[in-house]
C-alpha atoms as a PDB file:
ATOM      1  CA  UNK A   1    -105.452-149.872  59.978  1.00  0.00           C
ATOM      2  CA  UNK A   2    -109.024-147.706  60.502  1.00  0.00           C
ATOM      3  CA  UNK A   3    -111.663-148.891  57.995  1.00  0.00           C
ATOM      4  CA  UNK A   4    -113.625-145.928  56.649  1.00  0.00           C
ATOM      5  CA  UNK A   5    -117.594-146.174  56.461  1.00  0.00           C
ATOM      6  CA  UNK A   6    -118.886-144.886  53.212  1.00  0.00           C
ATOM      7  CA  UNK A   7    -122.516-144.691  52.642  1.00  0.00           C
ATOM      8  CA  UNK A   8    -125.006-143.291  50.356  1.00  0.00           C
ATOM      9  CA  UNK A   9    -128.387-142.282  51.200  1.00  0.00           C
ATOM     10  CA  UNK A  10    -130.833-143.006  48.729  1.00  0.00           C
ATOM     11  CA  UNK A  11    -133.914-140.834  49.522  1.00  0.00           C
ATOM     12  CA  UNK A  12    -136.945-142.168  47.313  1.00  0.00           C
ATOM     13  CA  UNK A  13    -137.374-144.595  43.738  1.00  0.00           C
ATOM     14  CA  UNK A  14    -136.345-141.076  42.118  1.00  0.00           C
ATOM     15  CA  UNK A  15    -133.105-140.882  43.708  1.00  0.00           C
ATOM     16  CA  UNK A  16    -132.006-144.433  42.570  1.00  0.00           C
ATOM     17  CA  UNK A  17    -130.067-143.679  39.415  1.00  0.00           C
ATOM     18  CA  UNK A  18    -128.143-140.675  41.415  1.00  0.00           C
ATOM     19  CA  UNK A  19    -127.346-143.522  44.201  1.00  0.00           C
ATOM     20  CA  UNK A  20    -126.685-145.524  41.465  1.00  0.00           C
ATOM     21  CA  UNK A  21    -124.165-143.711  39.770  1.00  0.00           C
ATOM     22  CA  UNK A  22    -122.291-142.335  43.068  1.00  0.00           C
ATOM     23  CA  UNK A  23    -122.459-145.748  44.225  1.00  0.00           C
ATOM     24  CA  UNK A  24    -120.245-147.391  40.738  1.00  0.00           C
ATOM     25  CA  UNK A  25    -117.767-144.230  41.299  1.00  0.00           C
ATOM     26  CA  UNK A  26    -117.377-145.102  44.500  1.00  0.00           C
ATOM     27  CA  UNK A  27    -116.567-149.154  44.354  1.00  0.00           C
ATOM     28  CA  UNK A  28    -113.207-148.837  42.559  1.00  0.00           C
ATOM     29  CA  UNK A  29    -111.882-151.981  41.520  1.00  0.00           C
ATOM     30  CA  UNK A  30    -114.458-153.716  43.691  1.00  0.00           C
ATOM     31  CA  UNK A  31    -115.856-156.811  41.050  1.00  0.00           C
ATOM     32  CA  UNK A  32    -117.727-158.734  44.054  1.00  0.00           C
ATOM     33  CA  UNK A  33    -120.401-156.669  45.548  1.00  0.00           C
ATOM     34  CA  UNK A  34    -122.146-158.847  48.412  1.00  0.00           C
ATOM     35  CA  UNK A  35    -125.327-156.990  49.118  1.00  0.00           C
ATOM     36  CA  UNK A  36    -126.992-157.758  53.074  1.00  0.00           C
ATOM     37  CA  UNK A  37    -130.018-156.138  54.068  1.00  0.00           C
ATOM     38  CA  UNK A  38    -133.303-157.795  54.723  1.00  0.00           C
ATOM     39  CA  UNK A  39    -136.113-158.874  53.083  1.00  0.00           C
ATOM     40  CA  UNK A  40    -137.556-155.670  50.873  1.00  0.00           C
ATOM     41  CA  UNK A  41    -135.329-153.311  51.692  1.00  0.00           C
ATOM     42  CA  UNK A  42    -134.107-152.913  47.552  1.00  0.00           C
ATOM     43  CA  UNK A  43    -131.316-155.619  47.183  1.00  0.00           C
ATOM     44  CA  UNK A  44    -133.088-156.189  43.494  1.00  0.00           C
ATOM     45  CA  UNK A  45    -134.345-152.432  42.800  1.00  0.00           C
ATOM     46  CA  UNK A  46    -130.350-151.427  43.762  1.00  0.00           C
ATOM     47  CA  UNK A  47    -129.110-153.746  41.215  1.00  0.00           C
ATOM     48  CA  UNK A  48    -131.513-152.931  38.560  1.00  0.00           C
ATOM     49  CA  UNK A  49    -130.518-149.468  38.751  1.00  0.00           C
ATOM     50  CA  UNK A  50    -126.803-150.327  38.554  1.00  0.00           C
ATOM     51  CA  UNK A  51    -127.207-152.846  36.038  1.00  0.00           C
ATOM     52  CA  UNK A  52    -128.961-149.772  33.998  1.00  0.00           C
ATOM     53  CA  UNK A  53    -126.338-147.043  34.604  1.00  0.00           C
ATOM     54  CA  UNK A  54    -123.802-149.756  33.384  1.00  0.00           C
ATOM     55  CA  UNK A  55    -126.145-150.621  30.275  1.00  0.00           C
ATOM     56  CA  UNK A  56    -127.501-153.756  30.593  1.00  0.00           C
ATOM     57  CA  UNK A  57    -130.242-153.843  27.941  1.00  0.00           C
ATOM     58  CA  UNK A  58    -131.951-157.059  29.303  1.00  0.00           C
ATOM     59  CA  UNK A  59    -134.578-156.946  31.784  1.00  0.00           C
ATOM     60  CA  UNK A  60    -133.079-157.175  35.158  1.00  0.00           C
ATOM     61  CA  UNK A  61    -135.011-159.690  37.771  1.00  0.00           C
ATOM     62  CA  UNK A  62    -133.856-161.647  41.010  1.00  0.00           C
ATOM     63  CA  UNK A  63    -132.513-164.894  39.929  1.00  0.00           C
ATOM     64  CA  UNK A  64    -134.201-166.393  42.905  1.00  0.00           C
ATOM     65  CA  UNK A  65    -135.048-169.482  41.279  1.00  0.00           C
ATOM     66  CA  UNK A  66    -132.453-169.832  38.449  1.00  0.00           C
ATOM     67  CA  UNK A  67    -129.944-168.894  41.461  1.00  0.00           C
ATOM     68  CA  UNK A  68    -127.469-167.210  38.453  1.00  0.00           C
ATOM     69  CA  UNK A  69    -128.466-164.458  35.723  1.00  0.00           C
ATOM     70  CA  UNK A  70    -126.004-163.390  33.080  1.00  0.00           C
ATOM     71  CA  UNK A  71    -125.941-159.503  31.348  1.00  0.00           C
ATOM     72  CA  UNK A  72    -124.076-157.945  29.183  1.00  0.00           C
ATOM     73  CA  UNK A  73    -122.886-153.917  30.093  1.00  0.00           C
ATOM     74  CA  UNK A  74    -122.813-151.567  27.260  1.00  0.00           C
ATOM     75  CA  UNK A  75    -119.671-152.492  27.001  1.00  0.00           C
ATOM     76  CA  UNK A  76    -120.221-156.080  26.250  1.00  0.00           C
ATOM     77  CA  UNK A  77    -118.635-157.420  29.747  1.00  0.00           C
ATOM     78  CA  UNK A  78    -120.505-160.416  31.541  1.00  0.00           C
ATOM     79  CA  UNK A  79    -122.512-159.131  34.633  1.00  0.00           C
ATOM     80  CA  UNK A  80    -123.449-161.655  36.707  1.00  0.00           C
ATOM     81  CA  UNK A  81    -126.376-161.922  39.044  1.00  0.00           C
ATOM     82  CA  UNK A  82    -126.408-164.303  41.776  1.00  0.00           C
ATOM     83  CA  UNK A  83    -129.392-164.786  44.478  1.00  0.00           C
ATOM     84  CA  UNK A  84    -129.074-167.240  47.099  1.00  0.00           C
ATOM     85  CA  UNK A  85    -132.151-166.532  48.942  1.00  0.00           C
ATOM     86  CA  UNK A  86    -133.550-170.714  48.441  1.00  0.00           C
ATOM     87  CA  UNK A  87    -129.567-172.380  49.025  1.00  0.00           C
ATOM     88  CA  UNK A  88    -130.062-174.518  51.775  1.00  0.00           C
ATOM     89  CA  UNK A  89    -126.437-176.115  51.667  1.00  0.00           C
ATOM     90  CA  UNK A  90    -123.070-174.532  50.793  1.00  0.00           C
ATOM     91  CA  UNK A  91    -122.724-177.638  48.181  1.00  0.00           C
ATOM     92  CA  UNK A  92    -125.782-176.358  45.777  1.00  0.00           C
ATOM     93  CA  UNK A  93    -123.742-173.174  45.808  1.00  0.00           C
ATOM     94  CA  UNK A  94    -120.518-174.632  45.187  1.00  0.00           C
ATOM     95  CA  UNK A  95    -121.884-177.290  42.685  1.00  0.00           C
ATOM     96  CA  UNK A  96    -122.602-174.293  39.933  1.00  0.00           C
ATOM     97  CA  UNK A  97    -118.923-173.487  40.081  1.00  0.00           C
ATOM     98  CA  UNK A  98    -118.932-170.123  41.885  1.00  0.00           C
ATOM     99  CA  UNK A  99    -115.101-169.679  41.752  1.00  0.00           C
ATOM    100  CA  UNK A 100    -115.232-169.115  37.942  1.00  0.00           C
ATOM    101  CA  UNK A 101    -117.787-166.685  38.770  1.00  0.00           C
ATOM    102  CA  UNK A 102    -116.116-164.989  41.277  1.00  0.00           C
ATOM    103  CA  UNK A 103    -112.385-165.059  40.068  1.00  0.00           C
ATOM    104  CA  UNK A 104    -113.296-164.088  36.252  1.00  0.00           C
ATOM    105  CA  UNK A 105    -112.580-160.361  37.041  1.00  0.00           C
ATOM    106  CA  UNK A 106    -116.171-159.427  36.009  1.00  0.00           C
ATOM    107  CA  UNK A 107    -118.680-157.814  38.217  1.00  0.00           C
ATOM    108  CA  UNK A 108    -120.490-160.258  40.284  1.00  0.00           C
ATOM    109  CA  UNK A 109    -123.701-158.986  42.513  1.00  0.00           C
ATOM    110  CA  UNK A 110    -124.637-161.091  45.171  1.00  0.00           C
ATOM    111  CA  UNK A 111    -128.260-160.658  47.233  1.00  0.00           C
ATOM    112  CA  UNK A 112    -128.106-163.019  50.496  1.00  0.00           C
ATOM    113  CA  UNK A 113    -124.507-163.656  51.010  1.00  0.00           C
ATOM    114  CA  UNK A 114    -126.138-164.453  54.437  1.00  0.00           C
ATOM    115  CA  UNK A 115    -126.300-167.818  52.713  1.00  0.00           C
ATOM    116  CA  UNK A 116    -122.788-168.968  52.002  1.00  0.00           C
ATOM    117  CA  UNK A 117    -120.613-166.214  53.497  1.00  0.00           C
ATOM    118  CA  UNK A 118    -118.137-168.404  54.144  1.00  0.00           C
ATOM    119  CA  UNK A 119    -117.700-168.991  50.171  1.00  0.00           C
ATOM    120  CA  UNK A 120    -117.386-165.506  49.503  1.00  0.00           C
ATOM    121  CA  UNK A 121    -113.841-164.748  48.618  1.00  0.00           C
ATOM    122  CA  UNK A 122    -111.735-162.595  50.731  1.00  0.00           C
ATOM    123  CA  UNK A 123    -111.917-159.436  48.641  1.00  0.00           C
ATOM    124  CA  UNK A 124    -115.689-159.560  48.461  1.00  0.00           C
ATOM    125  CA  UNK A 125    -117.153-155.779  48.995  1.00  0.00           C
ATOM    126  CA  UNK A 126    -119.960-156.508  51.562  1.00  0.00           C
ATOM    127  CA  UNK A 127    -122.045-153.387  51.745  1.00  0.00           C
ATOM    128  CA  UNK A 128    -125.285-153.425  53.323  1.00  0.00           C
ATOM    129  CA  UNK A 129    -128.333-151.895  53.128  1.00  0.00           C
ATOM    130  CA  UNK A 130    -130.459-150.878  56.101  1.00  0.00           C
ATOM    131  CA  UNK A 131    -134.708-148.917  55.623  1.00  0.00           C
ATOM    132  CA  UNK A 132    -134.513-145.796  57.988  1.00  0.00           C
ATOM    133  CA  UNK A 133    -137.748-144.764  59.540  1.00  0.00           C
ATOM    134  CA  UNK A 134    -138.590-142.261  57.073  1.00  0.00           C
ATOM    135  CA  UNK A 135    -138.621-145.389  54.348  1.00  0.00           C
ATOM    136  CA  UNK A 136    -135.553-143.964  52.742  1.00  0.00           C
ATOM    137  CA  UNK A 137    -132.690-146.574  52.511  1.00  0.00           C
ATOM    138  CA  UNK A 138    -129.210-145.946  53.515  1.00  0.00           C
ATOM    139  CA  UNK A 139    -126.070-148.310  51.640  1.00  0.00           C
ATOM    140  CA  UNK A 140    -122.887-148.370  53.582  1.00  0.00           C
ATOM    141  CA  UNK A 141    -120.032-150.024  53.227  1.00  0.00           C
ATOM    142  CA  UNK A 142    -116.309-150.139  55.313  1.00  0.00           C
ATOM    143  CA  UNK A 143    -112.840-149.680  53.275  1.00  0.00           C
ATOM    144  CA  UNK A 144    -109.383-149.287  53.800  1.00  0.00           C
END
């Protein structure tokens, strides 16, 4: 079966809602979204801007040191947060019970999967994000 690269180009902090939007339309049933790009290249900015076009009220940060933040949509569905920049072993992962997280059939948005790939369930969306030269940022992502 060919895998089919989708991608979005997000052009400037003015296109992000756009991206934002096409990006949701585009994820069908997708609830784990495993983000990989490197340092600064808009893991947390991305987010925030889908967390907002999914109407999360709360301020959105990067649970870098809380590891886990919960939202609530507009809708009043869980959203949950994850950032596993500072995990040093898969067991600190595993120890905060990821597989409710992961198999409650709400969204879950991960920045460095890097860090326990090998935890990420099977269905896991893994779309990266790569900084072209111009500074805009380009988020791709292979399907069936």
């Amino acid at each position: 079966m060919t895998r089919m690269r989708q991608e979005i180009i997000i052009r400037d902090l003015a296109d992000l809602q756009r991206a934002a939007d096409e990006f949701i339309s585009r994820i069908g049933d997708s609830r784990i979204i495993a983000f990989f790009a490197p340092m600064g290249a808009g893991k947390t900015t991305f987010t925030t801007a889908i967390c907002n076009r999914l109407g999360v009220s709360d301020a959105v940060c990067s649970p870098t040191f809380t590891i886990i933040n919960e939202y609530r949509t507009a809708e009043g569905e869980p959203l949950f947060h994850f950032d596993f920049y500072r995990i040093n072993r898969l067991s600190e992962a595993t120890d905060l019970g990821l597989d409710d997280y992961f198999y409650s059939g709400n969204l879950c948005i991960i920045e460095w999967p890097e860090n326990i790939v090998e935890l990420l369930p099977e269905e896991t969306l893994q779309v990266h994000i790569t900084v072209n030269p111009d500074q805009s940022r380009t988020v791709w992502w292979e399907c069936d």
